[in-house]
C-alpha atoms as a PDB file:
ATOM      1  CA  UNK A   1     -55.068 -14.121  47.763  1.00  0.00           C
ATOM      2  CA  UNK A   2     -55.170 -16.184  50.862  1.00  0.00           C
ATOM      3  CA  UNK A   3     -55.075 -14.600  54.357  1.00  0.00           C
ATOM      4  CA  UNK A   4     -55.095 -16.140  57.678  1.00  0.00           C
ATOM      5  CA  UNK A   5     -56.089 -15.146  61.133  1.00  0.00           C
ATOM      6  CA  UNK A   6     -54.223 -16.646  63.961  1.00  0.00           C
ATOM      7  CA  UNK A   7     -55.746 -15.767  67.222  1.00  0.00           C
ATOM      8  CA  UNK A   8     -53.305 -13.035  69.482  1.00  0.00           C
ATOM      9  CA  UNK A   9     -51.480 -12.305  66.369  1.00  0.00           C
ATOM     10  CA  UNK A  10     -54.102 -10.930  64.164  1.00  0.00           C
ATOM     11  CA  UNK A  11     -54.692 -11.005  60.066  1.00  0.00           C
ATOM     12  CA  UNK A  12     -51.775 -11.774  58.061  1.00  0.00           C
ATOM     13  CA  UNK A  13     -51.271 -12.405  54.304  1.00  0.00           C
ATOM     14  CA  UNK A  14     -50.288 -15.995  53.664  1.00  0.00           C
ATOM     15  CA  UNK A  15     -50.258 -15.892  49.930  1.00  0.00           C
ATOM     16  CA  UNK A  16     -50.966 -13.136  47.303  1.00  0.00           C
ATOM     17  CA  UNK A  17     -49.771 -12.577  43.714  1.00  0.00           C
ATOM     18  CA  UNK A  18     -50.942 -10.750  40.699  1.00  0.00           C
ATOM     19  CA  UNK A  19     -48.668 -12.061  37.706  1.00  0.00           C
ATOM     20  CA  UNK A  20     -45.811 -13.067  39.777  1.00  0.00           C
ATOM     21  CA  UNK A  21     -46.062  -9.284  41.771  1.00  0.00           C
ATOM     22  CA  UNK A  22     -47.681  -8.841  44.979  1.00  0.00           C
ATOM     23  CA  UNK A  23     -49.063  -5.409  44.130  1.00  0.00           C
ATOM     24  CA  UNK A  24     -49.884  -2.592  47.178  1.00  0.00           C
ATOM     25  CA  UNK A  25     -52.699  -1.826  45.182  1.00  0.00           C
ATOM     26  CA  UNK A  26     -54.449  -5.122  45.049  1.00  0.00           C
ATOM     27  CA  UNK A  27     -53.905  -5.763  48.597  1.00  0.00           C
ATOM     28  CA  UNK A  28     -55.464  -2.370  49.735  1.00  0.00           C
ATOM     29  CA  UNK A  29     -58.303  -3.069  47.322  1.00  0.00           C
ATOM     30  CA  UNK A  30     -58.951  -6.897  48.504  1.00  0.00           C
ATOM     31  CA  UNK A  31     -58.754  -6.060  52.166  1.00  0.00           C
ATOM     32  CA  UNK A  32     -59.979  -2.528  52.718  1.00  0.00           C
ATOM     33  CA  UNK A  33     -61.987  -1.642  49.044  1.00  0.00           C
ATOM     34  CA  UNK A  34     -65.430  -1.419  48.726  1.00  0.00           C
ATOM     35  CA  UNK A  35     -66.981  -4.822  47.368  1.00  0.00           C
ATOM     36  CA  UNK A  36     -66.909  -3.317  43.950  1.00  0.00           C
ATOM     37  CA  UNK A  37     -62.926  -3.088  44.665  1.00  0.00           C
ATOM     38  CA  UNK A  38     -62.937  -5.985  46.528  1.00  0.00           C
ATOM     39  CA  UNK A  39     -64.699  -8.160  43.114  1.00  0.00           C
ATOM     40  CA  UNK A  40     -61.877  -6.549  40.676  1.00  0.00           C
ATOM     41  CA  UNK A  41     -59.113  -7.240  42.903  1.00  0.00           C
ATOM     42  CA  UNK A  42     -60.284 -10.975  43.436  1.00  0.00           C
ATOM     43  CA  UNK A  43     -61.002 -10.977  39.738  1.00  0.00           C
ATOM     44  CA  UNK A  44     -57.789  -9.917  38.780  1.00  0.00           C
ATOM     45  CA  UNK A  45     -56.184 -12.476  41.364  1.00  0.00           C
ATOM     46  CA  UNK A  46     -57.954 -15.466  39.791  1.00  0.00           C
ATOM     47  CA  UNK A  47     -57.361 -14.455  36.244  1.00  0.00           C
ATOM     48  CA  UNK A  48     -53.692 -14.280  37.470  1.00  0.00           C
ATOM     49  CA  UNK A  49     -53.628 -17.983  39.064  1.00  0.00           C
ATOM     50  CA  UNK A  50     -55.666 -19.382  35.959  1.00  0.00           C
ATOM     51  CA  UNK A  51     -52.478 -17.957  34.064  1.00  0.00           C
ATOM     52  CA  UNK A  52     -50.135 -19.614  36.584  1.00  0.00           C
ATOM     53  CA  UNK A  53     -51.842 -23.255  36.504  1.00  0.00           C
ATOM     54  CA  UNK A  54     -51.740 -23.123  32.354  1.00  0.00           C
ATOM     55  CA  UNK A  55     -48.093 -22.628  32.699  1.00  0.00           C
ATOM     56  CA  UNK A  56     -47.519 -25.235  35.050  1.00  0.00           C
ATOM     57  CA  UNK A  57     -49.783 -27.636  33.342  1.00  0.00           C
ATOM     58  CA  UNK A  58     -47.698 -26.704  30.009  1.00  0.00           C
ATOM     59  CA  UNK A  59     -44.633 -27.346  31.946  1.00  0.00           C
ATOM     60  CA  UNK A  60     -45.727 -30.538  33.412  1.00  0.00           C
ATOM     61  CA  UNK A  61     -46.928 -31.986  29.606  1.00  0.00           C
ATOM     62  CA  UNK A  62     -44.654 -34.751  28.249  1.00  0.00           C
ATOM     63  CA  UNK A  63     -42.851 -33.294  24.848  1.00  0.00           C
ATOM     64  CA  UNK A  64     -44.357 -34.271  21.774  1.00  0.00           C
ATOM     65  CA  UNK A  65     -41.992 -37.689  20.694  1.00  0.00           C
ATOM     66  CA  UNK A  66     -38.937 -36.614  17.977  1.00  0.00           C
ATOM     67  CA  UNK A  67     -38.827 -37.811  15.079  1.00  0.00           C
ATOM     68  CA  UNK A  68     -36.779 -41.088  14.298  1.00  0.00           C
ATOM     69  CA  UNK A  69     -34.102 -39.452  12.996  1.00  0.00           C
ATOM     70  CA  UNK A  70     -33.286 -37.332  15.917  1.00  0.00           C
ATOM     71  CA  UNK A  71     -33.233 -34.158  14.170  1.00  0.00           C
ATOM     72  CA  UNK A  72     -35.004 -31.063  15.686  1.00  0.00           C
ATOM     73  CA  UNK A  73     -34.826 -32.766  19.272  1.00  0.00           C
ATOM     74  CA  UNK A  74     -36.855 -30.615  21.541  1.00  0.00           C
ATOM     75  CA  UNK A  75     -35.032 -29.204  24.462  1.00  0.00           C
ATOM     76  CA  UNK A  76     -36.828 -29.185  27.903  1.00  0.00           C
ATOM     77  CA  UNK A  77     -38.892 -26.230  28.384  1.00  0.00           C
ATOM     78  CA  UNK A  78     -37.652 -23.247  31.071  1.00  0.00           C
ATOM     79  CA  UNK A  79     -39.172 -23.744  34.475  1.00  0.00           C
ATOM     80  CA  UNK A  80     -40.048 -20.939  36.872  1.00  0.00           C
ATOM     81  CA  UNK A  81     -38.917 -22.188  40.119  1.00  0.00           C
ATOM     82  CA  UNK A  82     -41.153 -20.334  42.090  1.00  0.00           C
ATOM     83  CA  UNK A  83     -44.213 -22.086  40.269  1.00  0.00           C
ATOM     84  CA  UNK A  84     -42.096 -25.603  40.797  1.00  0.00           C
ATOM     85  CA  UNK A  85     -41.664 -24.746  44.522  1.00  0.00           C
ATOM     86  CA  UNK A  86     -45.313 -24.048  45.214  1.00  0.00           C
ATOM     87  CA  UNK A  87     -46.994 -26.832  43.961  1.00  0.00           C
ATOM     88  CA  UNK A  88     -43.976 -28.982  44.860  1.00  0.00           C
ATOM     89  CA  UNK A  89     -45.222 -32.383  47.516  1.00  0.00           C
ATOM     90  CA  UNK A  90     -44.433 -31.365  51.157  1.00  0.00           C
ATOM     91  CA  UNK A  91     -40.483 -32.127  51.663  1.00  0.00           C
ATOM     92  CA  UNK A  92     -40.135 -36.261  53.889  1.00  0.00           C
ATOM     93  CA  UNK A  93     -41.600 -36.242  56.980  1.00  0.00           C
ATOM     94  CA  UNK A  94     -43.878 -33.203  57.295  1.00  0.00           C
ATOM     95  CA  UNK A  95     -46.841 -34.753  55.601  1.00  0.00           C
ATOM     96  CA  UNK A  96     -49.853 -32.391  55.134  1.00  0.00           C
ATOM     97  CA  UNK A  97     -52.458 -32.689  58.123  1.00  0.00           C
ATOM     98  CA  UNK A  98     -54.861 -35.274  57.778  1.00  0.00           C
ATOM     99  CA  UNK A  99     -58.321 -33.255  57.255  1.00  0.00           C
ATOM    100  CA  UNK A 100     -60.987 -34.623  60.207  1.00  0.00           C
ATOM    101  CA  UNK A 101     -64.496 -34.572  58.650  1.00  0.00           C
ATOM    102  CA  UNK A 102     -66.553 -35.210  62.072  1.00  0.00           C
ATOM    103  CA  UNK A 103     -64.186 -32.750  64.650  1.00  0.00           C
ATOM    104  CA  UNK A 104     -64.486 -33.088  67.986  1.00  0.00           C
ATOM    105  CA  UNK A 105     -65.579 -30.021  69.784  1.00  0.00           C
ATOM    106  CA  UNK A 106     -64.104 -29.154  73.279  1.00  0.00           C
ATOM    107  CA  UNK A 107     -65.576 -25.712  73.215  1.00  0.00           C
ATOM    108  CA  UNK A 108     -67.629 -23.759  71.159  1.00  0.00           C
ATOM    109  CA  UNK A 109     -68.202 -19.769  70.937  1.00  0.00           C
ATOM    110  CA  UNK A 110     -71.409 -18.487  73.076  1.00  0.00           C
ATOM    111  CA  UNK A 111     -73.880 -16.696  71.328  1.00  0.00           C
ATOM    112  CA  UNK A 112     -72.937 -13.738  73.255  1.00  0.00           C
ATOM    113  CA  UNK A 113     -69.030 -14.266  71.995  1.00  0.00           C
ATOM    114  CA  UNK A 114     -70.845 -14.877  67.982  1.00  0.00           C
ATOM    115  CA  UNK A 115     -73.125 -11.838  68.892  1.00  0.00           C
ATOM    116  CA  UNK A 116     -69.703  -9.368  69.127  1.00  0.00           C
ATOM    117  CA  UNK A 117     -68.736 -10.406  66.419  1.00  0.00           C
ATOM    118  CA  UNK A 118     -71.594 -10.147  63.624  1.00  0.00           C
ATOM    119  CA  UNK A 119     -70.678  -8.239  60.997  1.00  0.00           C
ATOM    120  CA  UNK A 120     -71.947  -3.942  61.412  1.00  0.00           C
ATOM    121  CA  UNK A 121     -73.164  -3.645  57.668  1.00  0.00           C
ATOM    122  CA  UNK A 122     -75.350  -7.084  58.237  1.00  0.00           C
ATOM    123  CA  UNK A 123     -76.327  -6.152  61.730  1.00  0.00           C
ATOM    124  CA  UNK A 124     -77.631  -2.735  60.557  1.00  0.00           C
ATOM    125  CA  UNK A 125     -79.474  -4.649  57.245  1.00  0.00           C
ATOM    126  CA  UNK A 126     -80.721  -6.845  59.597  1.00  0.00           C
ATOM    127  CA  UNK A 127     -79.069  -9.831  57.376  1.00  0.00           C
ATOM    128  CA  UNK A 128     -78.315 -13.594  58.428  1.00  0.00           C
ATOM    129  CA  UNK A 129     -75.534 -15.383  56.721  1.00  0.00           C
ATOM    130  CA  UNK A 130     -73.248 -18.147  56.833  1.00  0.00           C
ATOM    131  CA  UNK A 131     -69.528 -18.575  56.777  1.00  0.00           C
ATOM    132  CA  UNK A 132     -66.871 -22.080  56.623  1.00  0.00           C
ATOM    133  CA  UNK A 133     -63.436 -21.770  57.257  1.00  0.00           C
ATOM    134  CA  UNK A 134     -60.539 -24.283  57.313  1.00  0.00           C
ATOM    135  CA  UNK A 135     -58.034 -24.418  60.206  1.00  0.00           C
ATOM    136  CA  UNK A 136     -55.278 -26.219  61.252  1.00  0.00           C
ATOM    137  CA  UNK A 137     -56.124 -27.806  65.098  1.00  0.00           C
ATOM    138  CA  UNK A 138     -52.818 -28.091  66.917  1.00  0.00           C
ATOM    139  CA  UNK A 139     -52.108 -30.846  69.121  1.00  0.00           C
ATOM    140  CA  UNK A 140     -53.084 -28.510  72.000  1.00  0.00           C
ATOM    141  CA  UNK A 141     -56.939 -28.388  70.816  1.00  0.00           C
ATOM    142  CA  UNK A 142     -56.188 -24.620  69.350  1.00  0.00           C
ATOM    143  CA  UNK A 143     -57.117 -23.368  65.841  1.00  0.00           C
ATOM    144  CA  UNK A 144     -54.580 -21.208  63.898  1.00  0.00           C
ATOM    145  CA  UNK A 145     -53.725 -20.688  60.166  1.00  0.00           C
ATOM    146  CA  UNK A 146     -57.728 -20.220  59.896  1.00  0.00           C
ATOM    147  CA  UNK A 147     -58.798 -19.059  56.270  1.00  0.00           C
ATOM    148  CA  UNK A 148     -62.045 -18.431  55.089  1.00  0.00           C
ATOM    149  CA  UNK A 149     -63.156 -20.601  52.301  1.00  0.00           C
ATOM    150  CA  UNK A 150     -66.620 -18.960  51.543  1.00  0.00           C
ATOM    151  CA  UNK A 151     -68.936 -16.927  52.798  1.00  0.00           C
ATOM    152  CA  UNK A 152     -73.148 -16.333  52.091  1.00  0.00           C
ATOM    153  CA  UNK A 153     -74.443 -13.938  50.876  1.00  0.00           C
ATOM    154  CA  UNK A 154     -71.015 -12.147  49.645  1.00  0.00           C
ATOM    155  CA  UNK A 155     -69.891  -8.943  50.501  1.00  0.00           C
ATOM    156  CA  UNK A 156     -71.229  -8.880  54.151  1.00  0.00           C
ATOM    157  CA  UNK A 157     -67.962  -9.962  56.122  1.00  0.00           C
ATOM    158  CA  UNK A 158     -69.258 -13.452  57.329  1.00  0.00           C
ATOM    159  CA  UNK A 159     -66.094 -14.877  56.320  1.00  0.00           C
ATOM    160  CA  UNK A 160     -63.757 -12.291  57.974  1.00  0.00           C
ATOM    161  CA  UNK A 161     -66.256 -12.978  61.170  1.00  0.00           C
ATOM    162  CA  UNK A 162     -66.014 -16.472  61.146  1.00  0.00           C
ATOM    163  CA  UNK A 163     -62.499 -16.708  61.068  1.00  0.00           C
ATOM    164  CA  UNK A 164     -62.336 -13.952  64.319  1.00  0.00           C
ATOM    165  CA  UNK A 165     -64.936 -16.413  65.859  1.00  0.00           C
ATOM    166  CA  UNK A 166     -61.926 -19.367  65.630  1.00  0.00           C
ATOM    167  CA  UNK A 167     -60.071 -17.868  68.946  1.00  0.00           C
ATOM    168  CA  UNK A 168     -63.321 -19.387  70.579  1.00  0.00           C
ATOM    169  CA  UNK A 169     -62.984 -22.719  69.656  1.00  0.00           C
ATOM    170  CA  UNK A 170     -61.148 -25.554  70.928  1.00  0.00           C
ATOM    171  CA  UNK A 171     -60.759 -29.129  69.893  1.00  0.00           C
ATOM    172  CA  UNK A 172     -60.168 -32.849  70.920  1.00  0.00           C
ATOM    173  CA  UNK A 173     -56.884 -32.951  68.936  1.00  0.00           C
ATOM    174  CA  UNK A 174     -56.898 -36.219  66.319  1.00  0.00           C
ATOM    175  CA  UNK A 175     -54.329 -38.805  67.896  1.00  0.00           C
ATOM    176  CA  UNK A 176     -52.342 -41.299  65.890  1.00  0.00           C
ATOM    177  CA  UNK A 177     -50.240 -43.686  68.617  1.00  0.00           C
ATOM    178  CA  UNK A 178     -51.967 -42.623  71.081  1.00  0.00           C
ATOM    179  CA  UNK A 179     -50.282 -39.137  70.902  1.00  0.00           C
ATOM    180  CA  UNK A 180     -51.846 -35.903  69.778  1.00  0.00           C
ATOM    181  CA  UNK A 181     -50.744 -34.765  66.329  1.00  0.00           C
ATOM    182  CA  UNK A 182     -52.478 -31.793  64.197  1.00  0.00           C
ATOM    183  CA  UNK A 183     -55.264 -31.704  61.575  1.00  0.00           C
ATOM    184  CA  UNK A 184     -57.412 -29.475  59.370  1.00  0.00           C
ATOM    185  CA  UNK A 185     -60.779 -29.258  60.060  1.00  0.00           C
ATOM    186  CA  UNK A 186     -63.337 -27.317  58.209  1.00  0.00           C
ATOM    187  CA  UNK A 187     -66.497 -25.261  60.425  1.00  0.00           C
ATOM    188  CA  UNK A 188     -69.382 -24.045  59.043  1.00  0.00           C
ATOM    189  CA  UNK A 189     -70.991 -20.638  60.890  1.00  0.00           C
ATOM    190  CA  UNK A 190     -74.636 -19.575  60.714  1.00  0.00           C
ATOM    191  CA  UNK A 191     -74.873 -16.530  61.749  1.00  0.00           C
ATOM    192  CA  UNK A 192     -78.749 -15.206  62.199  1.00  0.00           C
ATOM    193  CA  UNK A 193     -80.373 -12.267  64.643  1.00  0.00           C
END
């Protein structure tokens, strides 16, 4: 499951499947279960995408050679075009972002803007934590398409957190040409009382 926040639009599902199905039940348990719900329904979402790479790696194998005499030729295997279109190259001319590994900040959340934000359950435990997303940085300095990539320790909402904290941020867009083009950039959080 992947979701994405995008600041004055809110969370949004970018990606989820369970088998090829995008199950109501699996959503409501990754989003809004309790972290024992929350575990099965990643579980299950992993074991499903483990499945979905073996296939395409079994897809993507060469076919054993024939034998010389050309009898019992293998035909090519089926291909799900779903699993071909998602882990097909971008299409000419819309190249992935380049990924910046020292960003630029322009602005950075206060610690009273961080301070609205920490998570209830670790506020009332009295529990630090940390949290890294990955954006996309437009070529206006804003962050959108934000996803949390992990989040310490688990089951506190750092990562949910972080990703509200990206609305905050601004940054000195990469240039190429001496024009402003967009790029992924990965921030880390540490979030203590």
């Amino acid at each position: 499951m992947e979701a994405a926040f995008a600041p004055g639009q809110g969370w949004s599902i970018v990606r989820l499947s369970a088998d090829g199905d995008t199950p109501a039940v699996l959503v409501r348990h990754a989003l809004f279960g309790t972290p024992e719900a929350r575990d099965a329904a990643r579980i299950q979402y992993q074991t499903s995408l483990r499945a979905a790479v073996d296939r395409l790696a079994q897809a993507a194998a060469p076919p054993p050679p024939s034998p010389a005499s050309g009898a019992g030729e293998r035909l090519p295997a089926a291909r799900d075009p779903k699993l071909e279109a998602a882990s097909a190259p971008p299409p000419a001319g819309r190249a992935q972002p380049v990924r910046v590994t020292n960003p630029a900040y322009a602005r950075r959340p206060t610690n009273d803007e961080l301070a609205g934000l920490y998570p209830e359950r670790a506020l009332a435990g009295n529990v630090s934590g940390q949290s890294t997303m990955t954006c996309t940085v437009g070529v206006n300095g804003q962050l959108s398409a934000c996803v949390s990539a992990s989040e310490t320790p688990r089951g506190y909402r750092f990562g949910q957190a972080g990703v509200e904290a990206a609305r905050y941020f601004r940054m000195t867009p990469r240039t190429e040409d001496g024009r402003a083009v967009e790029s992924r950039v990965n921030i880390s959080i540490n979030w203590t009382l």
